[in-house]
PDB file of N, CA and C in Angstrom:
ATOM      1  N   UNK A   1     115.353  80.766 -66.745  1.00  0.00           N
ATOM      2  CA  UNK A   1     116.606  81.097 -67.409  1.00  0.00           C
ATOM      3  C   UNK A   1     117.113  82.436 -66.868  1.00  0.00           C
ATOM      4  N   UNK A   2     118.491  82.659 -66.535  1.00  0.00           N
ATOM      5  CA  UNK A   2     118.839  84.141 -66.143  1.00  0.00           C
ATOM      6  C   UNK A   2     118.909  85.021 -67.258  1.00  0.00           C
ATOM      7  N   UNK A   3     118.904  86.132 -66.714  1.00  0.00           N
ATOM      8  CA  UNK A   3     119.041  86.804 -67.854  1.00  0.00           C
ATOM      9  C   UNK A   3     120.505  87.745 -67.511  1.00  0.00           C
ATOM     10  N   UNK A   4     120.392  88.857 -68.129  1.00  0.00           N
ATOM     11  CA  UNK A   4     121.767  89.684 -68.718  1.00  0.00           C
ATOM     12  C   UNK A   4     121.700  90.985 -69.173  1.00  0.00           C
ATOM     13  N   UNK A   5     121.978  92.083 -68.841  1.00  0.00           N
ATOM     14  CA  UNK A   5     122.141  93.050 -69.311  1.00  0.00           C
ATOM     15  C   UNK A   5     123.496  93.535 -69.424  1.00  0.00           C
ATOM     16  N   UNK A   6     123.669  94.073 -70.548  1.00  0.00           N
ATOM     17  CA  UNK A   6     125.320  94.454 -70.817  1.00  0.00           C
ATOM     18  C   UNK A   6     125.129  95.982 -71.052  1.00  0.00           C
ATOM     19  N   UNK A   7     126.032  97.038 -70.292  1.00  0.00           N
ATOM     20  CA  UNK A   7     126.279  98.315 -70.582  1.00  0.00           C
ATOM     21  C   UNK A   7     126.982  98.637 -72.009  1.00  0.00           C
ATOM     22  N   UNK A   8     127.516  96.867 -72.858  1.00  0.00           N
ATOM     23  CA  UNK A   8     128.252  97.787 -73.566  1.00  0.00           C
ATOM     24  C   UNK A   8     127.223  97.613 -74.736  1.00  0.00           C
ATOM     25  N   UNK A   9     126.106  97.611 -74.457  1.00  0.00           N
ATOM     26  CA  UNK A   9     124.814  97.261 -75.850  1.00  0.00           C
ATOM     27  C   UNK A   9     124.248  98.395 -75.920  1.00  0.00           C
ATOM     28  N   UNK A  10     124.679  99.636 -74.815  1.00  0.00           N
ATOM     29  CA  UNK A  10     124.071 100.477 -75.134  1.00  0.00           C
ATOM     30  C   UNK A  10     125.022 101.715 -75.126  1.00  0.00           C
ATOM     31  N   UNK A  11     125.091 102.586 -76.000  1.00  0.00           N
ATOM     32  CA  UNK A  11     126.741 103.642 -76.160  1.00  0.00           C
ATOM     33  C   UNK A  11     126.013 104.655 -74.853  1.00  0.00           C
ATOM     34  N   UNK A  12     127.593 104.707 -74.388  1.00  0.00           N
ATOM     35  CA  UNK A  12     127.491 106.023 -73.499  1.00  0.00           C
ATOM     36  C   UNK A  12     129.065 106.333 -73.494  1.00  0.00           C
ATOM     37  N   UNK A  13     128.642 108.547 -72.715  1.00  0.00           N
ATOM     38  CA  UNK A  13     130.144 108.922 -73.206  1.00  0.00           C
ATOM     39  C   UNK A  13     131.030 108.026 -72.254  1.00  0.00           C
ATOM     40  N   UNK A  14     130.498 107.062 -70.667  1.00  0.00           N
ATOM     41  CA  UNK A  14     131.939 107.057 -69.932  1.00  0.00           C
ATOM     42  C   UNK A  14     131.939 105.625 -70.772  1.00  0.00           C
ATOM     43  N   UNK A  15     131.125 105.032 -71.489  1.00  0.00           N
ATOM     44  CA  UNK A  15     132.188 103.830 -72.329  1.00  0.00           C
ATOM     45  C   UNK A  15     132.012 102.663 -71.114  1.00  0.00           C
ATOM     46  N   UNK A  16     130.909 102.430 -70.353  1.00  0.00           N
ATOM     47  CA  UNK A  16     130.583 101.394 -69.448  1.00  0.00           C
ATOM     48  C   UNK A  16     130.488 100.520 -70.171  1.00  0.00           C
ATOM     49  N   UNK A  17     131.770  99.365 -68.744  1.00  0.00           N
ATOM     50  CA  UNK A  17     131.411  97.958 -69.479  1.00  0.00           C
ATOM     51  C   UNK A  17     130.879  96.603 -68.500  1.00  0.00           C
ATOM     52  N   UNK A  18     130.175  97.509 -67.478  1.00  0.00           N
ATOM     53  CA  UNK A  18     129.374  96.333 -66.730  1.00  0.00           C
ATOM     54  C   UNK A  18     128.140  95.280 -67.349  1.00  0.00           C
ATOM     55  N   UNK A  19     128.561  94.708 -66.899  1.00  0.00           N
ATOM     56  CA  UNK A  19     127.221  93.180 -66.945  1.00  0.00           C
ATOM     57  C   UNK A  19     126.550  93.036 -65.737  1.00  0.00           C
ATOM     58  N   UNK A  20     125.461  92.681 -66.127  1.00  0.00           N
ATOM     59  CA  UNK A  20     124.864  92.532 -64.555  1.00  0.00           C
ATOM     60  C   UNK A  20     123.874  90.905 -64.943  1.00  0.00           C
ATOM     61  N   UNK A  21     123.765  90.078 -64.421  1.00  0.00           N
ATOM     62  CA  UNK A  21     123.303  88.639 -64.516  1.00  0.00           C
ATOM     63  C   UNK A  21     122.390  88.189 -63.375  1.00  0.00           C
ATOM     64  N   UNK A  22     121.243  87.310 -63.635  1.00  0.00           N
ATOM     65  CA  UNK A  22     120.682  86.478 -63.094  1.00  0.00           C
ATOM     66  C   UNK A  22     119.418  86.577 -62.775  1.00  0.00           C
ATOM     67  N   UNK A  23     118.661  86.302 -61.834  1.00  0.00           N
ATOM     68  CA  UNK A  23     117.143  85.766 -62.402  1.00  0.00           C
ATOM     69  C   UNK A  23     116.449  87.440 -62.689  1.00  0.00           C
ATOM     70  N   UNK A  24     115.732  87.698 -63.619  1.00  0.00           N
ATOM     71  CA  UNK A  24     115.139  88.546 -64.214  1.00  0.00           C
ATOM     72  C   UNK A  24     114.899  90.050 -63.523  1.00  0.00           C
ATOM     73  N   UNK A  25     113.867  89.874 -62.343  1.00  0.00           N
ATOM     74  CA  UNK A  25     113.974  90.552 -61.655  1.00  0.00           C
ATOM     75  C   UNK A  25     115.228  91.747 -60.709  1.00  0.00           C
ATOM     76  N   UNK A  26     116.054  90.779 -60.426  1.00  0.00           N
ATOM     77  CA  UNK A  26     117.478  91.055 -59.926  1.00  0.00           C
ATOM     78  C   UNK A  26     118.030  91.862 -60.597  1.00  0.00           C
ATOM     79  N   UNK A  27     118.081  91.178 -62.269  1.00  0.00           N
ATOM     80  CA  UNK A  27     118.545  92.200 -62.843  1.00  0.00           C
ATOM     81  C   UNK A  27     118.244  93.300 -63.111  1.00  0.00           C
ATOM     82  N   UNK A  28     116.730  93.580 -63.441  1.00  0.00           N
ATOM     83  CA  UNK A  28     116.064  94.980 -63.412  1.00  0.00           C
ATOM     84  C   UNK A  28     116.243  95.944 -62.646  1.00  0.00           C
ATOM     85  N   UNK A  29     116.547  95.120 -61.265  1.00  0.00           N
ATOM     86  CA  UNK A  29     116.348  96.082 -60.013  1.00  0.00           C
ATOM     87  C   UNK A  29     117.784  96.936 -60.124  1.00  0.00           C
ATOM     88  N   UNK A  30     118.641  95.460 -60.565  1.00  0.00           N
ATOM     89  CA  UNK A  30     119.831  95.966 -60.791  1.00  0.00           C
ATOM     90  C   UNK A  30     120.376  97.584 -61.359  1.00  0.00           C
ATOM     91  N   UNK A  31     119.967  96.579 -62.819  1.00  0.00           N
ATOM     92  CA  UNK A  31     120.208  97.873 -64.044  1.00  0.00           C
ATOM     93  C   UNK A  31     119.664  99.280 -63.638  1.00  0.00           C
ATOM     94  N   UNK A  32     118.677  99.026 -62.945  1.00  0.00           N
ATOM     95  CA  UNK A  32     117.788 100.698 -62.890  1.00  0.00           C
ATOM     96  C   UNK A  32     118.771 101.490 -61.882  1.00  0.00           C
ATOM     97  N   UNK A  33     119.194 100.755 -60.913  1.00  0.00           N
ATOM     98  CA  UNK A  33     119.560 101.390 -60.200  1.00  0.00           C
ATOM     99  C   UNK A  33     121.268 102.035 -60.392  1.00  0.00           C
ATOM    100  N   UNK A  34     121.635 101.163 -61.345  1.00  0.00           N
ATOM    101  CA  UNK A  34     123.372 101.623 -61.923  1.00  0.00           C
ATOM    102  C   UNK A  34     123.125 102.552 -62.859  1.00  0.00           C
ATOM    103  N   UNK A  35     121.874 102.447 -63.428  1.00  0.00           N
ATOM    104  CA  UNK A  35     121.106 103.234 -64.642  1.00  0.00           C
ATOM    105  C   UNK A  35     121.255 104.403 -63.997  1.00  0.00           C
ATOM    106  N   UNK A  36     120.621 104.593 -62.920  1.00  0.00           N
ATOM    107  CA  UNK A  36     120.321 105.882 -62.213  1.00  0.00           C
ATOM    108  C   UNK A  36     121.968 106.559 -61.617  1.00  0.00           C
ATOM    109  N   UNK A  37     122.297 105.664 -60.831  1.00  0.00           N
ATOM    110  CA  UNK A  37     123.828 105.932 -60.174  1.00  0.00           C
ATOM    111  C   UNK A  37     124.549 106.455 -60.554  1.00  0.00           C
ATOM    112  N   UNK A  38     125.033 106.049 -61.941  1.00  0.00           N
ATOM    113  CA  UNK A  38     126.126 106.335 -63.204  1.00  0.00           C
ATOM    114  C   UNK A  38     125.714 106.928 -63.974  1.00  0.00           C
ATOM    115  N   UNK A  39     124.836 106.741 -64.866  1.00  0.00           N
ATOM    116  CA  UNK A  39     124.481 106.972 -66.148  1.00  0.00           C
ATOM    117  C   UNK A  39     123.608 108.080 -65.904  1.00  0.00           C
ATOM    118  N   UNK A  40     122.785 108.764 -64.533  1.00  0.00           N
ATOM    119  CA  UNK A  40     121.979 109.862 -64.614  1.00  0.00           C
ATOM    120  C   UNK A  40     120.757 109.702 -64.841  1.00  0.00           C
ATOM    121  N   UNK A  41     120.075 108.785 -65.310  1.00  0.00           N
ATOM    122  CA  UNK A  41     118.796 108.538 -65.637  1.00  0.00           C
ATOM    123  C   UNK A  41     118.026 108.507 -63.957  1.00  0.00           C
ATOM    124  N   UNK A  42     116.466 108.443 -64.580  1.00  0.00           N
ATOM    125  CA  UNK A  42     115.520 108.317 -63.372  1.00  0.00           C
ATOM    126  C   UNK A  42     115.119 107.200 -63.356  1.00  0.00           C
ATOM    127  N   UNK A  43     115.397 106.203 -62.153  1.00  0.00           N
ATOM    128  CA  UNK A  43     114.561 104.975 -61.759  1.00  0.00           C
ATOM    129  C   UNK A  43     113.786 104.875 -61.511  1.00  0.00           C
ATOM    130  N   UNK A  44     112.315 105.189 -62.683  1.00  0.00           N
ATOM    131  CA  UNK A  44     111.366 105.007 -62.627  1.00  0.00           C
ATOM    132  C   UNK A  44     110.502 103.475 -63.528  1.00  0.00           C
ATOM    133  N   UNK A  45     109.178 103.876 -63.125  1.00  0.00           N
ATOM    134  CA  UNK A  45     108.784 102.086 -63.431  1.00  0.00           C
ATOM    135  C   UNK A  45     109.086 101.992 -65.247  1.00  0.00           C
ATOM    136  N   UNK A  46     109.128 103.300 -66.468  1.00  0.00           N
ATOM    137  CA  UNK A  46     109.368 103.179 -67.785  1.00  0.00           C
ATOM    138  C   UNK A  46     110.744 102.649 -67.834  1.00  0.00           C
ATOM    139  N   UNK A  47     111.665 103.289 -66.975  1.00  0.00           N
ATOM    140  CA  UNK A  47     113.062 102.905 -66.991  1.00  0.00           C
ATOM    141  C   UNK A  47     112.979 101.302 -66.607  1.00  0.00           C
ATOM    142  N   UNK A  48     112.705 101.049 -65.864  1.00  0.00           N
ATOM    143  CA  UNK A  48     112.283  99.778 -65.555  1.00  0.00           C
ATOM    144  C   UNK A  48     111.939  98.749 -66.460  1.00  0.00           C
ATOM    145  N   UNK A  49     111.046  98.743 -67.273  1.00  0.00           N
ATOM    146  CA  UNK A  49     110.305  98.539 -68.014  1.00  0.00           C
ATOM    147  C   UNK A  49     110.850  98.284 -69.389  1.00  0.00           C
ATOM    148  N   UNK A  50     111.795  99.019 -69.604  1.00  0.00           N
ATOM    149  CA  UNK A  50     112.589  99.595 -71.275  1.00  0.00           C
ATOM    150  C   UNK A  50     114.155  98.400 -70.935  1.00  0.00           C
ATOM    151  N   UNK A  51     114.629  98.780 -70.215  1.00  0.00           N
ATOM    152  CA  UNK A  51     115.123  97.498 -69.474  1.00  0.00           C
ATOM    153  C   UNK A  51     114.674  96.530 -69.641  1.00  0.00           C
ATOM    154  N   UNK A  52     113.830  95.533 -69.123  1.00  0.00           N
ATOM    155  CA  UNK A  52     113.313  94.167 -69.088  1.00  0.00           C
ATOM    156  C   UNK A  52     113.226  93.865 -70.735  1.00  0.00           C
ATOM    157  N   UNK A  53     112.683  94.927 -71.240  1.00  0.00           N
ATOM    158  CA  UNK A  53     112.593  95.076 -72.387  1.00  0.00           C
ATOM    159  C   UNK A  53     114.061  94.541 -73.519  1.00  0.00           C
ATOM    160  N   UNK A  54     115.095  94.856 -72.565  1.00  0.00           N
ATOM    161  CA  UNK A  54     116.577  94.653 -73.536  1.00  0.00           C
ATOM    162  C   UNK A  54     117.325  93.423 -72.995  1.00  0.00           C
ATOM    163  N   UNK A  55     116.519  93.179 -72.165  1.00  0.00           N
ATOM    164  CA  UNK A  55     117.213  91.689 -71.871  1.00  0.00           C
ATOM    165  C   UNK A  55     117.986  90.592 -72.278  1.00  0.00           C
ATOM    166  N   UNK A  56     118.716  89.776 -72.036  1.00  0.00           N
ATOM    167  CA  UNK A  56     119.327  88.438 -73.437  1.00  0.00           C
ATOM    168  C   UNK A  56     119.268  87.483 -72.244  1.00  0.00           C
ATOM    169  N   UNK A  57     118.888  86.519 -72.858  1.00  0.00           N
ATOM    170  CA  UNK A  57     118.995  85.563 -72.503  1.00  0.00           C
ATOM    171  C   UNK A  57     120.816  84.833 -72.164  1.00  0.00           C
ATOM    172  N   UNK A  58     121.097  84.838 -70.726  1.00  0.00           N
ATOM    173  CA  UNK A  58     122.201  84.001 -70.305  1.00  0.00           C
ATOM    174  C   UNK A  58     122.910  83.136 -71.225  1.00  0.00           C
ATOM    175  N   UNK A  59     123.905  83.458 -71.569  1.00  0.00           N
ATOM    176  CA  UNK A  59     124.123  81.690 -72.598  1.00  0.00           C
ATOM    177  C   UNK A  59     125.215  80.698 -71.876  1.00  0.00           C
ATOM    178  N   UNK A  60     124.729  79.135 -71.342  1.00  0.00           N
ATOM    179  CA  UNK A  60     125.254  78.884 -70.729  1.00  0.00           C
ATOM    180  C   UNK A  60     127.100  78.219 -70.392  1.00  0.00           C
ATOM    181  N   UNK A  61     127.201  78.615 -69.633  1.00  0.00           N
ATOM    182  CA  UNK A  61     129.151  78.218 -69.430  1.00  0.00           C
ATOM    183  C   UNK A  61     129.032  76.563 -69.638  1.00  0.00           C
ATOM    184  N   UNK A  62     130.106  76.208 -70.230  1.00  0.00           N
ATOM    185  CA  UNK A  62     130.718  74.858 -70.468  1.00  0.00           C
ATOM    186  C   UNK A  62     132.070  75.061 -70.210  1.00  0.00           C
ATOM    187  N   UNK A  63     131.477  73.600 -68.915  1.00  0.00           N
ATOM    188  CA  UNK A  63     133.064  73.501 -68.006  1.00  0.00           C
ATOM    189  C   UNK A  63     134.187  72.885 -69.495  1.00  0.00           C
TER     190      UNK A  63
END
């Protein structure tokens, strides 16, 4: 199942409203690294970790 992380599940001051989608991993690698980019944090393996941690499950599109 893919998964999903949404910037807007978590408050910040610039008010991010990225999504990032698809198989689990991807997304982690993802998030940590926009985590780090934007948001200032360190991409380390807890950041990592706290992440996977907030995951949702994809819910799927109907054509």
């Amino acid at each position: 199942m893919r998964k999903v992380a949404d910037c807007r599940d978590f408050p910040s001051e610039s008010k991010c409203t990225l999504t990032i989608s698809g198989e689990e991993e991807e997304v982690v690698r993802a998030a940590a690294e926009h985590a780090a980019s934007v948001h200032g944090h360190q991409n380390t393996p807890e950041l990592r970790n706290q992440l996977r941690g907030m995951l949702k499950d994809e819910m799927p599109q109907h054509a």
